[in-house]
PDB file of N, CA and C in Angstrom:
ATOM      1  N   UNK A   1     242.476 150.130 133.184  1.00  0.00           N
ATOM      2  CA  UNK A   1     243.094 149.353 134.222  1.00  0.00           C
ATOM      3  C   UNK A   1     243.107 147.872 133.891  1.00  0.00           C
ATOM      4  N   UNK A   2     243.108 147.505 132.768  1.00  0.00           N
ATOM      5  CA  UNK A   2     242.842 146.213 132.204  1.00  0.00           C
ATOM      6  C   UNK A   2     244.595 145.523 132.131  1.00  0.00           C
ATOM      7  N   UNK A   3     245.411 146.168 132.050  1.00  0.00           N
ATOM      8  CA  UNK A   3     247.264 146.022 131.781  1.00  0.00           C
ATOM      9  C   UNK A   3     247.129 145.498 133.356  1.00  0.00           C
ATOM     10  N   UNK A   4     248.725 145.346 132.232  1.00  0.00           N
ATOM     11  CA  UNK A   4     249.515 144.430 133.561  1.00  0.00           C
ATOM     12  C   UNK A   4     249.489 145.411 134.921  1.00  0.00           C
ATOM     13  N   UNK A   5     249.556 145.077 135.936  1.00  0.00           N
ATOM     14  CA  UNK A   5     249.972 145.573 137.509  1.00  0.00           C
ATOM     15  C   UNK A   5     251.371 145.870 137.754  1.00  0.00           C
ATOM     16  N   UNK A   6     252.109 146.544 137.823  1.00  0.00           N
ATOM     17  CA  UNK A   6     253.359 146.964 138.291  1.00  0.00           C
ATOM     18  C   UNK A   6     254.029 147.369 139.727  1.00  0.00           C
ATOM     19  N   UNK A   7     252.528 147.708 140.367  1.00  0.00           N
ATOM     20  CA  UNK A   7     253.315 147.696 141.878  1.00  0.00           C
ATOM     21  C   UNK A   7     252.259 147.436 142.875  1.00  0.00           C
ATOM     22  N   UNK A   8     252.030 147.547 143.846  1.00  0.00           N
ATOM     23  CA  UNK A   8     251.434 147.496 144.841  1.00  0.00           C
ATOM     24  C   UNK A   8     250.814 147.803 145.914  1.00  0.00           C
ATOM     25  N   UNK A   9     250.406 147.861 146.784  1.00  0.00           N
ATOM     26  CA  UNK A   9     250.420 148.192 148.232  1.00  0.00           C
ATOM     27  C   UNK A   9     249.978 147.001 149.432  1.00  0.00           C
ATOM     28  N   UNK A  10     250.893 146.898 149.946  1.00  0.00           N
ATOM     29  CA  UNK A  10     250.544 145.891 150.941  1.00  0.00           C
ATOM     30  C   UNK A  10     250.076 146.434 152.191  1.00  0.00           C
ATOM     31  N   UNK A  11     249.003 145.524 152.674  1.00  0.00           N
ATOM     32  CA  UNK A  11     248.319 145.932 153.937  1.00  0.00           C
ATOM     33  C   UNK A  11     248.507 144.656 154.736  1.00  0.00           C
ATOM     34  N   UNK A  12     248.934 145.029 156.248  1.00  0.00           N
ATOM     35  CA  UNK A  12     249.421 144.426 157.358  1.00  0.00           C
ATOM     36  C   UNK A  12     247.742 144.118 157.764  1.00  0.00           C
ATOM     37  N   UNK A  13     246.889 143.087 157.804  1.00  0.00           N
ATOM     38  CA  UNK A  13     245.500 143.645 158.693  1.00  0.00           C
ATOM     39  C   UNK A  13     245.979 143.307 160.222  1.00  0.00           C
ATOM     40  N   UNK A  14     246.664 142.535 160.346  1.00  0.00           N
ATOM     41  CA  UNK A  14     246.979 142.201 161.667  1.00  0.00           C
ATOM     42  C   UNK A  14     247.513 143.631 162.488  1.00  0.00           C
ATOM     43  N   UNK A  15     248.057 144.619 161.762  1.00  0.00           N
ATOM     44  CA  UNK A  15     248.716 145.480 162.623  1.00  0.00           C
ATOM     45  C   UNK A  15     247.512 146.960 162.618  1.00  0.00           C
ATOM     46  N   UNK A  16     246.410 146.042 161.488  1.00  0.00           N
ATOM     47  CA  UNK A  16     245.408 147.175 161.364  1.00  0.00           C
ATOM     48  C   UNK A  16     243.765 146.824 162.482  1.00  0.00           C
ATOM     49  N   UNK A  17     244.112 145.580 161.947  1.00  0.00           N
ATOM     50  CA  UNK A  17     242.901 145.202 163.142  1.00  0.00           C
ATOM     51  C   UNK A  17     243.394 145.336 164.990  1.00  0.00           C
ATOM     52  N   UNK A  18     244.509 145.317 164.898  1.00  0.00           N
ATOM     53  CA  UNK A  18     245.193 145.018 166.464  1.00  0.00           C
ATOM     54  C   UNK A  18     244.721 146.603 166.643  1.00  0.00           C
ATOM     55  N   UNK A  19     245.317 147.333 166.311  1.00  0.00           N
ATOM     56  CA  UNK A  19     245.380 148.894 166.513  1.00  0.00           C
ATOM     57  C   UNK A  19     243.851 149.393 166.789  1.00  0.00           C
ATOM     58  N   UNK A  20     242.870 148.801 165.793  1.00  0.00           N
ATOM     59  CA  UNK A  20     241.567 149.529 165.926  1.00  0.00           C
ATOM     60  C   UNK A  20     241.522 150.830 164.576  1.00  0.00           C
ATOM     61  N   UNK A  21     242.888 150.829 164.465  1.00  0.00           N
ATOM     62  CA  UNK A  21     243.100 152.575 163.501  1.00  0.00           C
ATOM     63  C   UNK A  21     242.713 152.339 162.058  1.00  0.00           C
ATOM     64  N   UNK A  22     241.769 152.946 161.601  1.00  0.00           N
ATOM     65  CA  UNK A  22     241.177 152.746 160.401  1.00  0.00           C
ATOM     66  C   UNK A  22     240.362 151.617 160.169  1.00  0.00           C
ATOM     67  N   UNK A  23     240.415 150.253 160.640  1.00  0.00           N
ATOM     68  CA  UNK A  23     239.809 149.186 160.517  1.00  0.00           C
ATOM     69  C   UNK A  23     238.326 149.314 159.642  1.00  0.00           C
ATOM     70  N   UNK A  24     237.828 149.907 160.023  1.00  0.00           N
ATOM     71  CA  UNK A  24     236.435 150.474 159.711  1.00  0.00           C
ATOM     72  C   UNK A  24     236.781 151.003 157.933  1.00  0.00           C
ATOM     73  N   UNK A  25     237.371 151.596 157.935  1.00  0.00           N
ATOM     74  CA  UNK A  25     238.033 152.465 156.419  1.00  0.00           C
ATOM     75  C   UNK A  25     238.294 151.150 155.858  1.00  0.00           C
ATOM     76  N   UNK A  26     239.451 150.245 156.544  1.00  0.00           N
ATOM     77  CA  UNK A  26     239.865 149.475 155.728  1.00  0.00           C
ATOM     78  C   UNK A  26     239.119 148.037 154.825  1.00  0.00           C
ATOM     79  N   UNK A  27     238.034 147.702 155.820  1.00  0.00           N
ATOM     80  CA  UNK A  27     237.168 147.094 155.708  1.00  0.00           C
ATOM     81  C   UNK A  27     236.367 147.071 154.392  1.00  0.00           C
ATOM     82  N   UNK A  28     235.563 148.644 154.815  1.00  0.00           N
ATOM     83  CA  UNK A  28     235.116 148.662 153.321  1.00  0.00           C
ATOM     84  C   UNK A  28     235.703 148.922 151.934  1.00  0.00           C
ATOM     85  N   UNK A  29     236.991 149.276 152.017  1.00  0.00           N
ATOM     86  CA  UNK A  29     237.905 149.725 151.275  1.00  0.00           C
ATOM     87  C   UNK A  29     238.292 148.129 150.482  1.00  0.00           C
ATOM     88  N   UNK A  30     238.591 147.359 151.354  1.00  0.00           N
ATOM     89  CA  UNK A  30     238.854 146.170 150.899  1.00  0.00           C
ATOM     90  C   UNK A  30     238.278 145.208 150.056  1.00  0.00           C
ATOM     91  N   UNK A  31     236.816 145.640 150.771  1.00  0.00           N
ATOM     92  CA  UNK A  31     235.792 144.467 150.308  1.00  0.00           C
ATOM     93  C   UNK A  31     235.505 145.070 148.499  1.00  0.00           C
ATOM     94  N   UNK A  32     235.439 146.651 148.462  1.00  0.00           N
ATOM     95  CA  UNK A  32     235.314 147.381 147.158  1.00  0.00           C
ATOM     96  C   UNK A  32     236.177 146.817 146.095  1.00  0.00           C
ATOM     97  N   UNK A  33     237.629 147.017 146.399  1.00  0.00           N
ATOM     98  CA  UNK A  33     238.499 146.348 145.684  1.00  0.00           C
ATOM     99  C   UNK A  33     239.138 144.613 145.480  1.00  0.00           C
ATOM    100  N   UNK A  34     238.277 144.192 145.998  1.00  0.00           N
ATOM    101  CA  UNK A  34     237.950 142.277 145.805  1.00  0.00           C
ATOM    102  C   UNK A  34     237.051 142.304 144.658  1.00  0.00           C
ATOM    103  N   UNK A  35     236.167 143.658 144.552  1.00  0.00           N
ATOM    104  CA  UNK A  35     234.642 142.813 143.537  1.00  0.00           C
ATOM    105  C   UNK A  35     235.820 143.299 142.600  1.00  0.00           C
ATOM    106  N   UNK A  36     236.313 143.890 141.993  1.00  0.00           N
ATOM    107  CA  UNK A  36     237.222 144.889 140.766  1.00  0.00           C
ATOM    108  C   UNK A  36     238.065 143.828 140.868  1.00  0.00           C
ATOM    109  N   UNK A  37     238.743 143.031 141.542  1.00  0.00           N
ATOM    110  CA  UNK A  37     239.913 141.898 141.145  1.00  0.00           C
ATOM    111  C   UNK A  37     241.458 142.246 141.230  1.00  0.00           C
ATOM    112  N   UNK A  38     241.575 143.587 142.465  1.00  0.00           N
ATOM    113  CA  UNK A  38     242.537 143.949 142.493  1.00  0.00           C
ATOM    114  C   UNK A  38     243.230 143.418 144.236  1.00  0.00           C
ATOM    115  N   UNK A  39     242.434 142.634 144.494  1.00  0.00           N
ATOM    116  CA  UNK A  39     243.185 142.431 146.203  1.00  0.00           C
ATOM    117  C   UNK A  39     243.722 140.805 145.428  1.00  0.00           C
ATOM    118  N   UNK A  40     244.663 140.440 146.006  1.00  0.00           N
ATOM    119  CA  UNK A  40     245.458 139.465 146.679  1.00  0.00           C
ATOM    120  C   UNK A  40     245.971 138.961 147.781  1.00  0.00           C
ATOM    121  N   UNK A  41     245.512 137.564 148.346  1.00  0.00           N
ATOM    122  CA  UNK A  41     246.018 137.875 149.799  1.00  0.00           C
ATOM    123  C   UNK A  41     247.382 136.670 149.497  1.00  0.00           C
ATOM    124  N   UNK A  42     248.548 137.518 150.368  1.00  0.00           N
ATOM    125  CA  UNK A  42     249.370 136.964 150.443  1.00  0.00           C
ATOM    126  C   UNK A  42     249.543 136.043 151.100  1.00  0.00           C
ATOM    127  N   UNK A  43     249.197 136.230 152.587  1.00  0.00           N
ATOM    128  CA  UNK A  43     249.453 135.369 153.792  1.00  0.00           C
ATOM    129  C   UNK A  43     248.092 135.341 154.347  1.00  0.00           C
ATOM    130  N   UNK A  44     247.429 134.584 155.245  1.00  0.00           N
ATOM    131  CA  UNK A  44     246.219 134.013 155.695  1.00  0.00           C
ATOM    132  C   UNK A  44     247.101 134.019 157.307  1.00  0.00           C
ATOM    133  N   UNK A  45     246.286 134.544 158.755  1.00  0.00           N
ATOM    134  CA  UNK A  45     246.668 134.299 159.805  1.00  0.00           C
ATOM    135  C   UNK A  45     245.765 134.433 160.901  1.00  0.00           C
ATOM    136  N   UNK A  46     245.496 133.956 162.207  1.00  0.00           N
ATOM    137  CA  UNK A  46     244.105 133.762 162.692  1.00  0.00           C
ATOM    138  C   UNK A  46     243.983 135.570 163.168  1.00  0.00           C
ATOM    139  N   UNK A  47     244.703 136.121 163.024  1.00  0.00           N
ATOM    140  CA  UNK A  47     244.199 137.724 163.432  1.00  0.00           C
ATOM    141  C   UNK A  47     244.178 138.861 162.318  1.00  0.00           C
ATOM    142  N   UNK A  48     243.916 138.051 160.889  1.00  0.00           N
ATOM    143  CA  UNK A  48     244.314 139.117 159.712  1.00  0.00           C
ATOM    144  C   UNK A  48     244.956 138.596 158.859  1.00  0.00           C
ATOM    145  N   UNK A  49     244.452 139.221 157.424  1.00  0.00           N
ATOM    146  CA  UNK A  49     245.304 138.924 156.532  1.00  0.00           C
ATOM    147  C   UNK A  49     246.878 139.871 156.417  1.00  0.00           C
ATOM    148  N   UNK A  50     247.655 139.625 155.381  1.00  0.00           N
ATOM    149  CA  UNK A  50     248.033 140.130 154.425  1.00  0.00           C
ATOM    150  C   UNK A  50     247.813 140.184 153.006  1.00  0.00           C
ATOM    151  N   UNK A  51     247.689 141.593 152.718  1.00  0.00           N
ATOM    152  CA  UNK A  51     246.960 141.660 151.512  1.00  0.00           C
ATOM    153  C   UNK A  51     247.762 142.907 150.287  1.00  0.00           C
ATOM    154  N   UNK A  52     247.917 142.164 149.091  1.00  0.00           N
ATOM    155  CA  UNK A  52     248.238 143.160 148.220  1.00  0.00           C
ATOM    156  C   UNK A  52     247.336 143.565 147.700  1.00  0.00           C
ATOM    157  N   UNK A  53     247.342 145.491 147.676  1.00  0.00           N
ATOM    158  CA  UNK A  53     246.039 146.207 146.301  1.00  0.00           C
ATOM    159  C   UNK A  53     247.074 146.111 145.348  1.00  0.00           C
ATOM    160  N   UNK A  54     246.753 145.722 144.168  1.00  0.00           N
ATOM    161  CA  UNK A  54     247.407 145.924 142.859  1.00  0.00           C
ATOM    162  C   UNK A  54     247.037 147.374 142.306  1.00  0.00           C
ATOM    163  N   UNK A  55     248.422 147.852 141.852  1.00  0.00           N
ATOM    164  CA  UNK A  55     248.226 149.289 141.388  1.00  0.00           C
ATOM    165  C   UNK A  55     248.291 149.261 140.011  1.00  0.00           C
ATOM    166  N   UNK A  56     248.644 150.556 139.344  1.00  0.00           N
ATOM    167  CA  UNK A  56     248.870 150.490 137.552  1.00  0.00           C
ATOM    168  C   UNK A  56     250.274 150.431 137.664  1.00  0.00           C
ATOM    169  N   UNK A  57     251.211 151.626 138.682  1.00  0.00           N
ATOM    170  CA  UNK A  57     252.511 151.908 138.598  1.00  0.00           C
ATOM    171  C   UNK A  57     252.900 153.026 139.980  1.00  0.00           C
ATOM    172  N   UNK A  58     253.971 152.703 140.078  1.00  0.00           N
ATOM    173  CA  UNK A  58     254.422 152.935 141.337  1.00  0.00           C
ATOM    174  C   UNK A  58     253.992 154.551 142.203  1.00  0.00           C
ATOM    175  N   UNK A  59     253.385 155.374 141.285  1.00  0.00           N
ATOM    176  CA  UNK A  59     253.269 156.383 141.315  1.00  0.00           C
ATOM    177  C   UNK A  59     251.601 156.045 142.240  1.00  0.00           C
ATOM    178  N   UNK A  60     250.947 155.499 141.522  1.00  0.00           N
ATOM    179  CA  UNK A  60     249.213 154.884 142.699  1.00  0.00           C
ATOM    180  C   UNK A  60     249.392 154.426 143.399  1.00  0.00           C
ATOM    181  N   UNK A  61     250.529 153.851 143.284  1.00  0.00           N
ATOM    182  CA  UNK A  61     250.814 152.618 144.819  1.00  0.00           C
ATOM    183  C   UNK A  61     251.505 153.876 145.840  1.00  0.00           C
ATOM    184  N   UNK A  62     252.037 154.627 145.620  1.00  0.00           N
ATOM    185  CA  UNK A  62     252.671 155.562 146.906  1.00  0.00           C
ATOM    186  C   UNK A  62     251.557 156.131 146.889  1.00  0.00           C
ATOM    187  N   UNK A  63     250.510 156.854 145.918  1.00  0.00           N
ATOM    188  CA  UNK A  63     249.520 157.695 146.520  1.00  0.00           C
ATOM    189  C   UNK A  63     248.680 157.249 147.284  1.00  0.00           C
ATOM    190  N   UNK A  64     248.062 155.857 147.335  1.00  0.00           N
ATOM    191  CA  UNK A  64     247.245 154.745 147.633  1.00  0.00           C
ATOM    192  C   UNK A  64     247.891 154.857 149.054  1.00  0.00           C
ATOM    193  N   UNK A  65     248.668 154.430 149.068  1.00  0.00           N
ATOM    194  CA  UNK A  65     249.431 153.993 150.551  1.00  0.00           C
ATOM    195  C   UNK A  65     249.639 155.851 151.402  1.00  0.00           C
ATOM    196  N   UNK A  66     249.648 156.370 150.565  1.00  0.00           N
ATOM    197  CA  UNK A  66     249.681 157.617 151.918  1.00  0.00           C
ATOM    198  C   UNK A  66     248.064 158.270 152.029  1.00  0.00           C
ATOM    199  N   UNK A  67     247.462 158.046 150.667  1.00  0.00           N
ATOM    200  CA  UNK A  67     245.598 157.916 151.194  1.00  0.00           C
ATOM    201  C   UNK A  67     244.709 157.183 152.341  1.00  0.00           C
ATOM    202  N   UNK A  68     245.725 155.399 152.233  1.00  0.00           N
ATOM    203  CA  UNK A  68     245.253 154.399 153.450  1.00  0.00           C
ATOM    204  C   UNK A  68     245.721 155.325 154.333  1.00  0.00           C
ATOM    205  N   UNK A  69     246.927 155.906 154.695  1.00  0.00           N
ATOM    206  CA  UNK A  69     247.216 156.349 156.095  1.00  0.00           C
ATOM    207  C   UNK A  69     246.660 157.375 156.623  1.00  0.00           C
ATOM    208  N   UNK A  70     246.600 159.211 155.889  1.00  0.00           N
ATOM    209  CA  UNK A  70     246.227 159.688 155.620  1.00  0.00           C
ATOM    210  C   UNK A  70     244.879 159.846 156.004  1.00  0.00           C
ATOM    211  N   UNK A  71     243.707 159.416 155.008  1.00  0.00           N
ATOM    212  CA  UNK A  71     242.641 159.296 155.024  1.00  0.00           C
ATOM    213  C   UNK A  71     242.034 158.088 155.813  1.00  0.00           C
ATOM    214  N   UNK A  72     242.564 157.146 155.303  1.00  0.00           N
ATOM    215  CA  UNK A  72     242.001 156.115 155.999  1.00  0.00           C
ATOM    216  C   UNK A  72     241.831 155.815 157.183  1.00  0.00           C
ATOM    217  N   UNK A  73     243.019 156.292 158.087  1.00  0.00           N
ATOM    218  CA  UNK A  73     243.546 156.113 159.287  1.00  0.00           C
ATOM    219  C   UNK A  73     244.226 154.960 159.763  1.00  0.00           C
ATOM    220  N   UNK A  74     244.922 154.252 158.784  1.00  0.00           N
ATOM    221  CA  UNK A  74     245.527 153.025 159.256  1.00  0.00           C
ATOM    222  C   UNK A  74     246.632 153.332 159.697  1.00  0.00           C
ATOM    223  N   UNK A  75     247.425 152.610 160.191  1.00  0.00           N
ATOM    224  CA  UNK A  75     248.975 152.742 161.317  1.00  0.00           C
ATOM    225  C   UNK A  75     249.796 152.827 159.694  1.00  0.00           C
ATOM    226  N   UNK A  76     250.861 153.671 159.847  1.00  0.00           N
ATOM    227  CA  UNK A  76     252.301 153.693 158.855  1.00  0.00           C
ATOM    228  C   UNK A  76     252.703 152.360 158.517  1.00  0.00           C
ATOM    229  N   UNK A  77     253.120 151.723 159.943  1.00  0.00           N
ATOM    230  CA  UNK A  77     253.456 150.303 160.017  1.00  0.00           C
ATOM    231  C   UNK A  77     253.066 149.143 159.372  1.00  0.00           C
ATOM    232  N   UNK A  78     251.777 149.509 159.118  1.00  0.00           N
ATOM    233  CA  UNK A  78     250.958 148.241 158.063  1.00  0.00           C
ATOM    234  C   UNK A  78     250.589 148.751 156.550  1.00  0.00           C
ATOM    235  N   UNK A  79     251.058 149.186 156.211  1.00  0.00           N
ATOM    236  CA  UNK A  79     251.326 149.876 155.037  1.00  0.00           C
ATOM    237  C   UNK A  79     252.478 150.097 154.170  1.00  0.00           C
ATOM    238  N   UNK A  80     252.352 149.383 153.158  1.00  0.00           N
ATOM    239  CA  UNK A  80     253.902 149.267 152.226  1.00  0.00           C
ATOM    240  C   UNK A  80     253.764 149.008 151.158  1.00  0.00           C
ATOM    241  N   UNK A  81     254.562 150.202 150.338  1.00  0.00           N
ATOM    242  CA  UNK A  81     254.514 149.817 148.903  1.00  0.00           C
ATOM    243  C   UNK A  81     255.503 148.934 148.541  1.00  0.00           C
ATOM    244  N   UNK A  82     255.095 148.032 147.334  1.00  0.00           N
ATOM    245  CA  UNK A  82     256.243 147.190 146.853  1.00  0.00           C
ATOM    246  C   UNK A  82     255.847 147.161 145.247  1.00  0.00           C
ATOM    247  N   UNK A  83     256.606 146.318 144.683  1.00  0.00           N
ATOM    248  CA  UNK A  83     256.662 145.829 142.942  1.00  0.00           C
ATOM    249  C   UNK A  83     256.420 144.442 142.499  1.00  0.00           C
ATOM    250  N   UNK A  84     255.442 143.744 142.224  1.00  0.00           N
ATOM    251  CA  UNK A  84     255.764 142.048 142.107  1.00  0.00           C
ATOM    252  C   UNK A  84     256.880 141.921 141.565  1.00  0.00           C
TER     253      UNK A  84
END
């Protein structure tokens, strides 16, 4: 996992903390992937970030993003794959 990043997953926290849904999942989920050097926050806002997980390729970033929902329990809505 040392290569370049190719896609993403963006997390809404604002639409994750508002909800209550997963928060808890997402939390520690988050803080795991900050020590590894894979979060980015896009936007800074007083109720939550926005935050990209950096993936390898588009194929982790859709699995990632239906695991957050899925498993995690976060809302659909705050959850999105993209590509830098």
């Amino acid at each position: 996992m040392n290569g370049p990043r190719t896609a993403y997953v963006e997390v809404n926290e604002v639409k994750v903390l508002g909800t209550g849904r997963g928060a808890d999942w997402w939390t520690l989920y988050r803080s795991r992937a900050e020590r590894v050097g894979r979060v980015k926050i896009v936007r800074t806002v007083l109720t939550g970030d926005i935050v990209r997980v950096a993936c390898d390729d588009r194929d982790e970033a859709q699995w990632l993003a239906k695991h957050m929902v899925n498993h995690g329990g976060l809302p659909r809505t705050a959850v999105k794959v993209g590509k830098p």
